[in-house]
PDB file of N, CA and C in Angstrom:
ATOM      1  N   UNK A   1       0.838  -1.174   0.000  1.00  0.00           N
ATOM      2  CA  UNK A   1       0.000   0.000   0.000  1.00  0.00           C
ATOM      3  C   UNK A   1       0.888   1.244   0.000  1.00  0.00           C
ATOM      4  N   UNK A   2       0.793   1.799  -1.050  1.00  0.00           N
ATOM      5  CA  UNK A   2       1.725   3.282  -1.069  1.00  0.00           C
ATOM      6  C   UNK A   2       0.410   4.567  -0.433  1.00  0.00           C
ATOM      7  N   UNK A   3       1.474   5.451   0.239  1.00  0.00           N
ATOM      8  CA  UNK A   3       0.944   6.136   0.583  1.00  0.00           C
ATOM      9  C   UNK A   3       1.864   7.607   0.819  1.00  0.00           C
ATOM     10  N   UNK A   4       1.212   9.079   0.690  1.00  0.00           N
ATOM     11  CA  UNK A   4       1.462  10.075   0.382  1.00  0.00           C
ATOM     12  C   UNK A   4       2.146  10.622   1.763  1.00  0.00           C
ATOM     13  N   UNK A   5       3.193  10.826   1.788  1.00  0.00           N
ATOM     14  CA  UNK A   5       3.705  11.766   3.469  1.00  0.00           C
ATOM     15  C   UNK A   5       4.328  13.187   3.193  1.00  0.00           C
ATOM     16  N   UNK A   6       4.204  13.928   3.938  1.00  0.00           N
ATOM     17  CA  UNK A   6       5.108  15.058   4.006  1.00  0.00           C
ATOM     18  C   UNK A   6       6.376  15.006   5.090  1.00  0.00           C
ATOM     19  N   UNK A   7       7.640  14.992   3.925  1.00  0.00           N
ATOM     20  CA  UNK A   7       8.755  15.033   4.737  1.00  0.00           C
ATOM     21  C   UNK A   7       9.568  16.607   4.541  1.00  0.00           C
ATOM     22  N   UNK A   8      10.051  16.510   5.440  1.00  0.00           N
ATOM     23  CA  UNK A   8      10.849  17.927   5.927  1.00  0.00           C
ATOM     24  C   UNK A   8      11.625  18.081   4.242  1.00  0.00           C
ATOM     25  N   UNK A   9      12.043  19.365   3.745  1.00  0.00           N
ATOM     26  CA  UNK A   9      13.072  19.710   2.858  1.00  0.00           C
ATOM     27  C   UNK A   9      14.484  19.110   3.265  1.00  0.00           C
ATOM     28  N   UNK A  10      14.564  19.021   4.531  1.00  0.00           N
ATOM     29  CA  UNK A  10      16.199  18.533   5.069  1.00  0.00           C
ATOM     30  C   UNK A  10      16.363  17.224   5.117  1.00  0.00           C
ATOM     31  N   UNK A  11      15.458  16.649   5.230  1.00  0.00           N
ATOM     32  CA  UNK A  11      15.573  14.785   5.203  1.00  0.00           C
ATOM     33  C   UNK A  11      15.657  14.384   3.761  1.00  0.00           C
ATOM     34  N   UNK A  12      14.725  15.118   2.715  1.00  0.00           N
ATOM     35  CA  UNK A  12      14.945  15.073   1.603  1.00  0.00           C
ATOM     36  C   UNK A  12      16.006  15.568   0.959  1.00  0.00           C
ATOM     37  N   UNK A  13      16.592  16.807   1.372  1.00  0.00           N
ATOM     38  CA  UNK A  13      18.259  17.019   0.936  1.00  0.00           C
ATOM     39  C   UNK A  13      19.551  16.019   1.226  1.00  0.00           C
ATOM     40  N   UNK A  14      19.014  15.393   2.708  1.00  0.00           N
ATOM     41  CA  UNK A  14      19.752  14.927   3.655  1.00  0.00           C
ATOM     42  C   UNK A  14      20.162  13.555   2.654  1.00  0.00           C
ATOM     43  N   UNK A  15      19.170  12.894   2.007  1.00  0.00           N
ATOM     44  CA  UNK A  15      18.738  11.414   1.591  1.00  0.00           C
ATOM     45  C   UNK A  15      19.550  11.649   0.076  1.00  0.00           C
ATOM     46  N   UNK A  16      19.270  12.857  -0.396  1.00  0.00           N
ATOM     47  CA  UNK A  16      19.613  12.732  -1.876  1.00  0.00           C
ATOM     48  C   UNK A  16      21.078  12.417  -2.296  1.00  0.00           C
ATOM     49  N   UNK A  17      22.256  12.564  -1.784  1.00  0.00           N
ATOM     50  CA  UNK A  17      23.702  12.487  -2.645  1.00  0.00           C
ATOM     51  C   UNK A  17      23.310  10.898  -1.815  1.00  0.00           C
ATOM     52  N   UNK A  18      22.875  10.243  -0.964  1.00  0.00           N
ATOM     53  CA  UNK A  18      22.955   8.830  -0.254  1.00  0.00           C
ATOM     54  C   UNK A  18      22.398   8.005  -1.542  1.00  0.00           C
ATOM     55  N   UNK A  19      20.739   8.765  -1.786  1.00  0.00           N
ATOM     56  CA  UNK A  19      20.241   7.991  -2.828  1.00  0.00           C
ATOM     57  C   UNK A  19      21.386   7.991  -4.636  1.00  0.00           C
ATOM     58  N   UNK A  20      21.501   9.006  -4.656  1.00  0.00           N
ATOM     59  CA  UNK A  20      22.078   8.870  -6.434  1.00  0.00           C
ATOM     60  C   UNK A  20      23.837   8.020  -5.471  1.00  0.00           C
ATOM     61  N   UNK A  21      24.182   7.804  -4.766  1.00  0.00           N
ATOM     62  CA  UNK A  21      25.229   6.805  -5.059  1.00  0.00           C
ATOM     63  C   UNK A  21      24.991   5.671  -4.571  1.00  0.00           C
ATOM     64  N   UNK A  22      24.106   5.073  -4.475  1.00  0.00           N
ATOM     65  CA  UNK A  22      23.429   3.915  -4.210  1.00  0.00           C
ATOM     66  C   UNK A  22      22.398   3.050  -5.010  1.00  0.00           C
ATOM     67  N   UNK A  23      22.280   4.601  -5.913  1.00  0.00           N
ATOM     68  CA  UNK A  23      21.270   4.013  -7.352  1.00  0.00           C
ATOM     69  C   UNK A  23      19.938   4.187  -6.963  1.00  0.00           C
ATOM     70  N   UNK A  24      19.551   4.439  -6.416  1.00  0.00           N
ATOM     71  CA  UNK A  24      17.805   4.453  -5.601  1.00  0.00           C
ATOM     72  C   UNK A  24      17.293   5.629  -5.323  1.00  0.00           C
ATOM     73  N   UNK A  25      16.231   6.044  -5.649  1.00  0.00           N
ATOM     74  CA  UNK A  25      15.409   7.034  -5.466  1.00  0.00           C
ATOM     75  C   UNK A  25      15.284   7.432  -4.104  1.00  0.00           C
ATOM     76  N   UNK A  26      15.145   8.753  -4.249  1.00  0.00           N
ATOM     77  CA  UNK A  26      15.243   9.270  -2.748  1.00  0.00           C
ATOM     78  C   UNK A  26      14.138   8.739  -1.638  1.00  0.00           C
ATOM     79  N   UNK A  27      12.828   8.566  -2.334  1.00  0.00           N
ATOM     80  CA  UNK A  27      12.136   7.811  -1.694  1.00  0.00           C
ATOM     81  C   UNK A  27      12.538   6.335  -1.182  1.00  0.00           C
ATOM     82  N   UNK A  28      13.286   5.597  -2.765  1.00  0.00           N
ATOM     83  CA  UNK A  28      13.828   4.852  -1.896  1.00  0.00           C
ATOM     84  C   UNK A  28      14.652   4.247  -0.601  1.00  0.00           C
ATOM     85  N   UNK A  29      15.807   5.422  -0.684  1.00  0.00           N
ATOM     86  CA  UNK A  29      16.817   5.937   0.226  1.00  0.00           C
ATOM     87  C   UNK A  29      16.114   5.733   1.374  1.00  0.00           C
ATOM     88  N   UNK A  30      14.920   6.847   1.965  1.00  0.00           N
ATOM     89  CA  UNK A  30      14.081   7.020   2.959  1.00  0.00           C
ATOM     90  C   UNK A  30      13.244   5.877   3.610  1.00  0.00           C
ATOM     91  N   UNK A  31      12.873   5.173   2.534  1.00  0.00           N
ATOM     92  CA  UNK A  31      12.496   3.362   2.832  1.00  0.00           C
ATOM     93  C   UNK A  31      13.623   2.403   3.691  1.00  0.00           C
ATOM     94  N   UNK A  32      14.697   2.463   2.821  1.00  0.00           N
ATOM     95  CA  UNK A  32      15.698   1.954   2.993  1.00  0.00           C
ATOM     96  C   UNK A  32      16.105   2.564   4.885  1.00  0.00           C
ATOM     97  N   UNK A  33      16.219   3.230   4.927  1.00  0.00           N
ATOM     98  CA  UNK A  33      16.929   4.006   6.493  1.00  0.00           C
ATOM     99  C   UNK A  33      15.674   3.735   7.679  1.00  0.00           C
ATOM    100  N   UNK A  34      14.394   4.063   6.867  1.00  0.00           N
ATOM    101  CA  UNK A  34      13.518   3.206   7.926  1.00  0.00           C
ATOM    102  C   UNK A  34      13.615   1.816   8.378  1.00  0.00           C
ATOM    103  N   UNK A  35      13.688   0.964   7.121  1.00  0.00           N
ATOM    104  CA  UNK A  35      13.416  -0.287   7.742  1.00  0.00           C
ATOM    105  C   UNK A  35      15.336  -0.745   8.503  1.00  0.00           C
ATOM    106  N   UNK A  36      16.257  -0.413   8.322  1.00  0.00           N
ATOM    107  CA  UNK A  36      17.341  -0.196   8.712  1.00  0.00           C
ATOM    108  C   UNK A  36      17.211   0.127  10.259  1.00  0.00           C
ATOM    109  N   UNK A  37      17.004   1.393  10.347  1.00  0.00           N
ATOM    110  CA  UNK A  37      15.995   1.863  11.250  1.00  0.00           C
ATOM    111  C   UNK A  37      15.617   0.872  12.689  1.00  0.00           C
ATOM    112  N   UNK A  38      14.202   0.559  11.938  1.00  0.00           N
ATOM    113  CA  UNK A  38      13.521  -0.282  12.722  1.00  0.00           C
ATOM    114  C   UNK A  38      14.243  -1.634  13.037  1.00  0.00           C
ATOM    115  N   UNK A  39      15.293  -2.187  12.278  1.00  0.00           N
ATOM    116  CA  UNK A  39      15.674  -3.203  12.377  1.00  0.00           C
ATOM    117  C   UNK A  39      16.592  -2.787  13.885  1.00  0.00           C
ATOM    118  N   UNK A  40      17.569  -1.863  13.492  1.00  0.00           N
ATOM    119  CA  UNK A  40      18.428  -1.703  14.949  1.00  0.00           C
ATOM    120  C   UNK A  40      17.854  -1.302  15.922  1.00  0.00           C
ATOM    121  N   UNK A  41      16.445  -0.241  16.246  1.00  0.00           N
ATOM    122  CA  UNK A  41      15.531  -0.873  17.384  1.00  0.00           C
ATOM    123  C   UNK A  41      15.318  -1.546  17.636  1.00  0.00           C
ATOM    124  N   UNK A  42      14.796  -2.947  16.942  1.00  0.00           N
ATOM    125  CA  UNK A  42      14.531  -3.906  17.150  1.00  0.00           C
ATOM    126  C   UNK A  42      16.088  -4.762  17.753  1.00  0.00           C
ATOM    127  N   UNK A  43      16.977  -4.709  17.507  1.00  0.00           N
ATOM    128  CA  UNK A  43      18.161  -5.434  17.793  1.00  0.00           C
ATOM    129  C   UNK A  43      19.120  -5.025  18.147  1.00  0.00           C
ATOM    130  N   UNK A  44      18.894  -3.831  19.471  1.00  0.00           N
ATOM    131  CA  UNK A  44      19.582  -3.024  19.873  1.00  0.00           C
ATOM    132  C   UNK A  44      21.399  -3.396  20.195  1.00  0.00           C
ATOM    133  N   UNK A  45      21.383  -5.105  20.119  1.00  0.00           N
ATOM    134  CA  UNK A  45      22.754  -5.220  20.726  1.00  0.00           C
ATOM    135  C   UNK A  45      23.369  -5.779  19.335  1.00  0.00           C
ATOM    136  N   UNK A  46      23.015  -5.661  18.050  1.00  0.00           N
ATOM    137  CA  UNK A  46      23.851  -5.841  17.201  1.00  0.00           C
ATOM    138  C   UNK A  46      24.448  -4.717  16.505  1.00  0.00           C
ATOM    139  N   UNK A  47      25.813  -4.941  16.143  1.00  0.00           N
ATOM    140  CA  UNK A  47      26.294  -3.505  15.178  1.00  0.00           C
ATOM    141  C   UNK A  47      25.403  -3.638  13.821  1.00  0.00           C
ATOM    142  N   UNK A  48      25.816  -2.415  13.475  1.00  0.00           N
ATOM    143  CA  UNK A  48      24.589  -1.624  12.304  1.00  0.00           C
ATOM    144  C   UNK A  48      25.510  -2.543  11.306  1.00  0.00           C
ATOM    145  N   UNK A  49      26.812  -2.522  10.874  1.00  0.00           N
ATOM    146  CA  UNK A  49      27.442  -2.959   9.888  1.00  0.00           C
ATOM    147  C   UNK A  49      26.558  -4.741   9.674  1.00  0.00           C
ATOM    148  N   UNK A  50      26.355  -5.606  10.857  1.00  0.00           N
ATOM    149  CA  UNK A  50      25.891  -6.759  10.905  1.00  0.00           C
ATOM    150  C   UNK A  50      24.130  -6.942  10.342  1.00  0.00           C
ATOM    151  N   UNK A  51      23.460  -5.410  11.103  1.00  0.00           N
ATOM    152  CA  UNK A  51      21.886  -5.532  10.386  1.00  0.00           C
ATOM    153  C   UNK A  51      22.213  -5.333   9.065  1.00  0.00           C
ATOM    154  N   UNK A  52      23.139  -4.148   8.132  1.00  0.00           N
ATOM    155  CA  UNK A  52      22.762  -3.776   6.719  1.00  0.00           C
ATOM    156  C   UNK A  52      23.621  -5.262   6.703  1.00  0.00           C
ATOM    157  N   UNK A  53      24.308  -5.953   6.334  1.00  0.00           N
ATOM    158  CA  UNK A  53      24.737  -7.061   5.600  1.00  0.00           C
ATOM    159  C   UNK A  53      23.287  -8.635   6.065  1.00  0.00           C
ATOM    160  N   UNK A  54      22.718  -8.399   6.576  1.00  0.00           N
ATOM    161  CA  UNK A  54      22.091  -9.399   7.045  1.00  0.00           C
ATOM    162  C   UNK A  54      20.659  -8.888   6.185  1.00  0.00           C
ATOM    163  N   UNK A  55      20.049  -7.477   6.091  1.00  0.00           N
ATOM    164  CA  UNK A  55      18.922  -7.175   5.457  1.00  0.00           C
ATOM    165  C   UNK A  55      19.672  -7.803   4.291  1.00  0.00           C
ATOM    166  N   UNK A  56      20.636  -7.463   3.831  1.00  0.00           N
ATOM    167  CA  UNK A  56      21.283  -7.491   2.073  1.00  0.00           C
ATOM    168  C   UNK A  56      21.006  -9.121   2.036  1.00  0.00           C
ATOM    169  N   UNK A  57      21.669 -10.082   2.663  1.00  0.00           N
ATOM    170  CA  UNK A  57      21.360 -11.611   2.793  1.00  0.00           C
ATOM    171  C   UNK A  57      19.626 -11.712   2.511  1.00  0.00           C
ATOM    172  N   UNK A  58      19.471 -11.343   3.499  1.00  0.00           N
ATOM    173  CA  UNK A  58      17.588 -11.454   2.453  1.00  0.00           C
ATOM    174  C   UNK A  58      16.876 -10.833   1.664  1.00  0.00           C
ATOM    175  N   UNK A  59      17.567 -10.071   1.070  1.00  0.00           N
ATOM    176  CA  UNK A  59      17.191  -9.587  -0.006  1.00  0.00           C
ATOM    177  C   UNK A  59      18.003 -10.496  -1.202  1.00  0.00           C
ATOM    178  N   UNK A  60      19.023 -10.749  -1.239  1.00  0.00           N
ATOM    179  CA  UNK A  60      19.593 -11.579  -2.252  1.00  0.00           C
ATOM    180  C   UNK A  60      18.840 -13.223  -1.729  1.00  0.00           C
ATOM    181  N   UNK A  61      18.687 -13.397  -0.673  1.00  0.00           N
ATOM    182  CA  UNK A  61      18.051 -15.098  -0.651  1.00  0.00           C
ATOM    183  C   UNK A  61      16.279 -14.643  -1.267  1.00  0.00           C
ATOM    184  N   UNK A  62      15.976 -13.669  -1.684  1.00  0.00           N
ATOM    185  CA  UNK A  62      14.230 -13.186  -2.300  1.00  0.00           C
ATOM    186  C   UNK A  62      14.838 -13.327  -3.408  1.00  0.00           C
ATOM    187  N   UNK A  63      15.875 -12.505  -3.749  1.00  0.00           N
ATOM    188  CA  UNK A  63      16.009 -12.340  -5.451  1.00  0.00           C
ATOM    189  C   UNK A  63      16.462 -13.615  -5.854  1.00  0.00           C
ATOM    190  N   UNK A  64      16.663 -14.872  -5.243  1.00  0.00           N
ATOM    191  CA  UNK A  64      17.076 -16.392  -5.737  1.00  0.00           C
ATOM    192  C   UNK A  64      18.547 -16.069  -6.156  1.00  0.00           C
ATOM    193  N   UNK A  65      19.299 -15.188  -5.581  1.00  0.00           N
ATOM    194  CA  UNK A  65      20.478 -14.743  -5.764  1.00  0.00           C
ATOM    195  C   UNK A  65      21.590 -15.965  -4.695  1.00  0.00           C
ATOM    196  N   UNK A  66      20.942 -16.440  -3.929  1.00  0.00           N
ATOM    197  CA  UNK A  66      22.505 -17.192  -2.930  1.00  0.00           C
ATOM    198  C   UNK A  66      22.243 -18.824  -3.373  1.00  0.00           C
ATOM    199  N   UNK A  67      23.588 -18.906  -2.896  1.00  0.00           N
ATOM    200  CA  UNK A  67      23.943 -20.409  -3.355  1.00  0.00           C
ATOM    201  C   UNK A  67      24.348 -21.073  -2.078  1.00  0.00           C
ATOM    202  N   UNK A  68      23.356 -22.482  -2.170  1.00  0.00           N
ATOM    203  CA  UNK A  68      23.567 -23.580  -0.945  1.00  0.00           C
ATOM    204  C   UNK A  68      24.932 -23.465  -0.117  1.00  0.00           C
ATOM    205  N   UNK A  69      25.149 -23.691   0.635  1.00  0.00           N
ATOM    206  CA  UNK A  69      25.976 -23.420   1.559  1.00  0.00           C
ATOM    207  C   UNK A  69      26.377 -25.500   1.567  1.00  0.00           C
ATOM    208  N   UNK A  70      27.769 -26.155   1.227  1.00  0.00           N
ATOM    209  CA  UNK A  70      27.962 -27.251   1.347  1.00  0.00           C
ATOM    210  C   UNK A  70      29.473 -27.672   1.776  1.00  0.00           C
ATOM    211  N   UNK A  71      29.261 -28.793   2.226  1.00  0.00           N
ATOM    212  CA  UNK A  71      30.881 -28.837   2.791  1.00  0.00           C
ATOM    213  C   UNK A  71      31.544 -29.904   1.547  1.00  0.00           C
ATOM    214  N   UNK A  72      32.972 -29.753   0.949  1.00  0.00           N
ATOM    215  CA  UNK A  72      33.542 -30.070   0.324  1.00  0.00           C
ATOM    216  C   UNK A  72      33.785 -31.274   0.786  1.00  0.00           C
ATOM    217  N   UNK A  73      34.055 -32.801   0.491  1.00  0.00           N
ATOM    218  CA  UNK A  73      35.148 -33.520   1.094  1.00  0.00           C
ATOM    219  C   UNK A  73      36.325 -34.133   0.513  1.00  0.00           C
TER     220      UNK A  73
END
């Protein structure tokens, strides 16, 4: 469900050089830092470097992007 918000001029300045070097629309950007966001509320005792690589893991295990994990012998 999309829906219409009013954000400050400064969050939107703030977001924009983040979004064009990341490739993503500023809206996206702003998506992106929320659920980021909410994730390290939610998991107050992990470092931030560990939530963004762990959101990225499920986002590549959605896009059918990772490969089985197997032990060689």
């Amino acid at each position: 469900m999309a829906a219409t918000l009013k954000l400050s001029d400064e969050l939107i300045d703030l977001a924009t050089p983040y979004a064009v070097a990341a490739h993503r629309s500023v809206s996206q950007q702003i998506e992106y830092w929320a659920r980021l966001g909410k994730a390290a509320e939610d998991n107050p005792e992990l470092p931030i470097e560990f939530i963004k690589n762990t959101l990225l893991a499920v986002a590549e295990s959605d896009a059918k992007l990772h490969t089985d994990y197997s032990i060689r012998n």
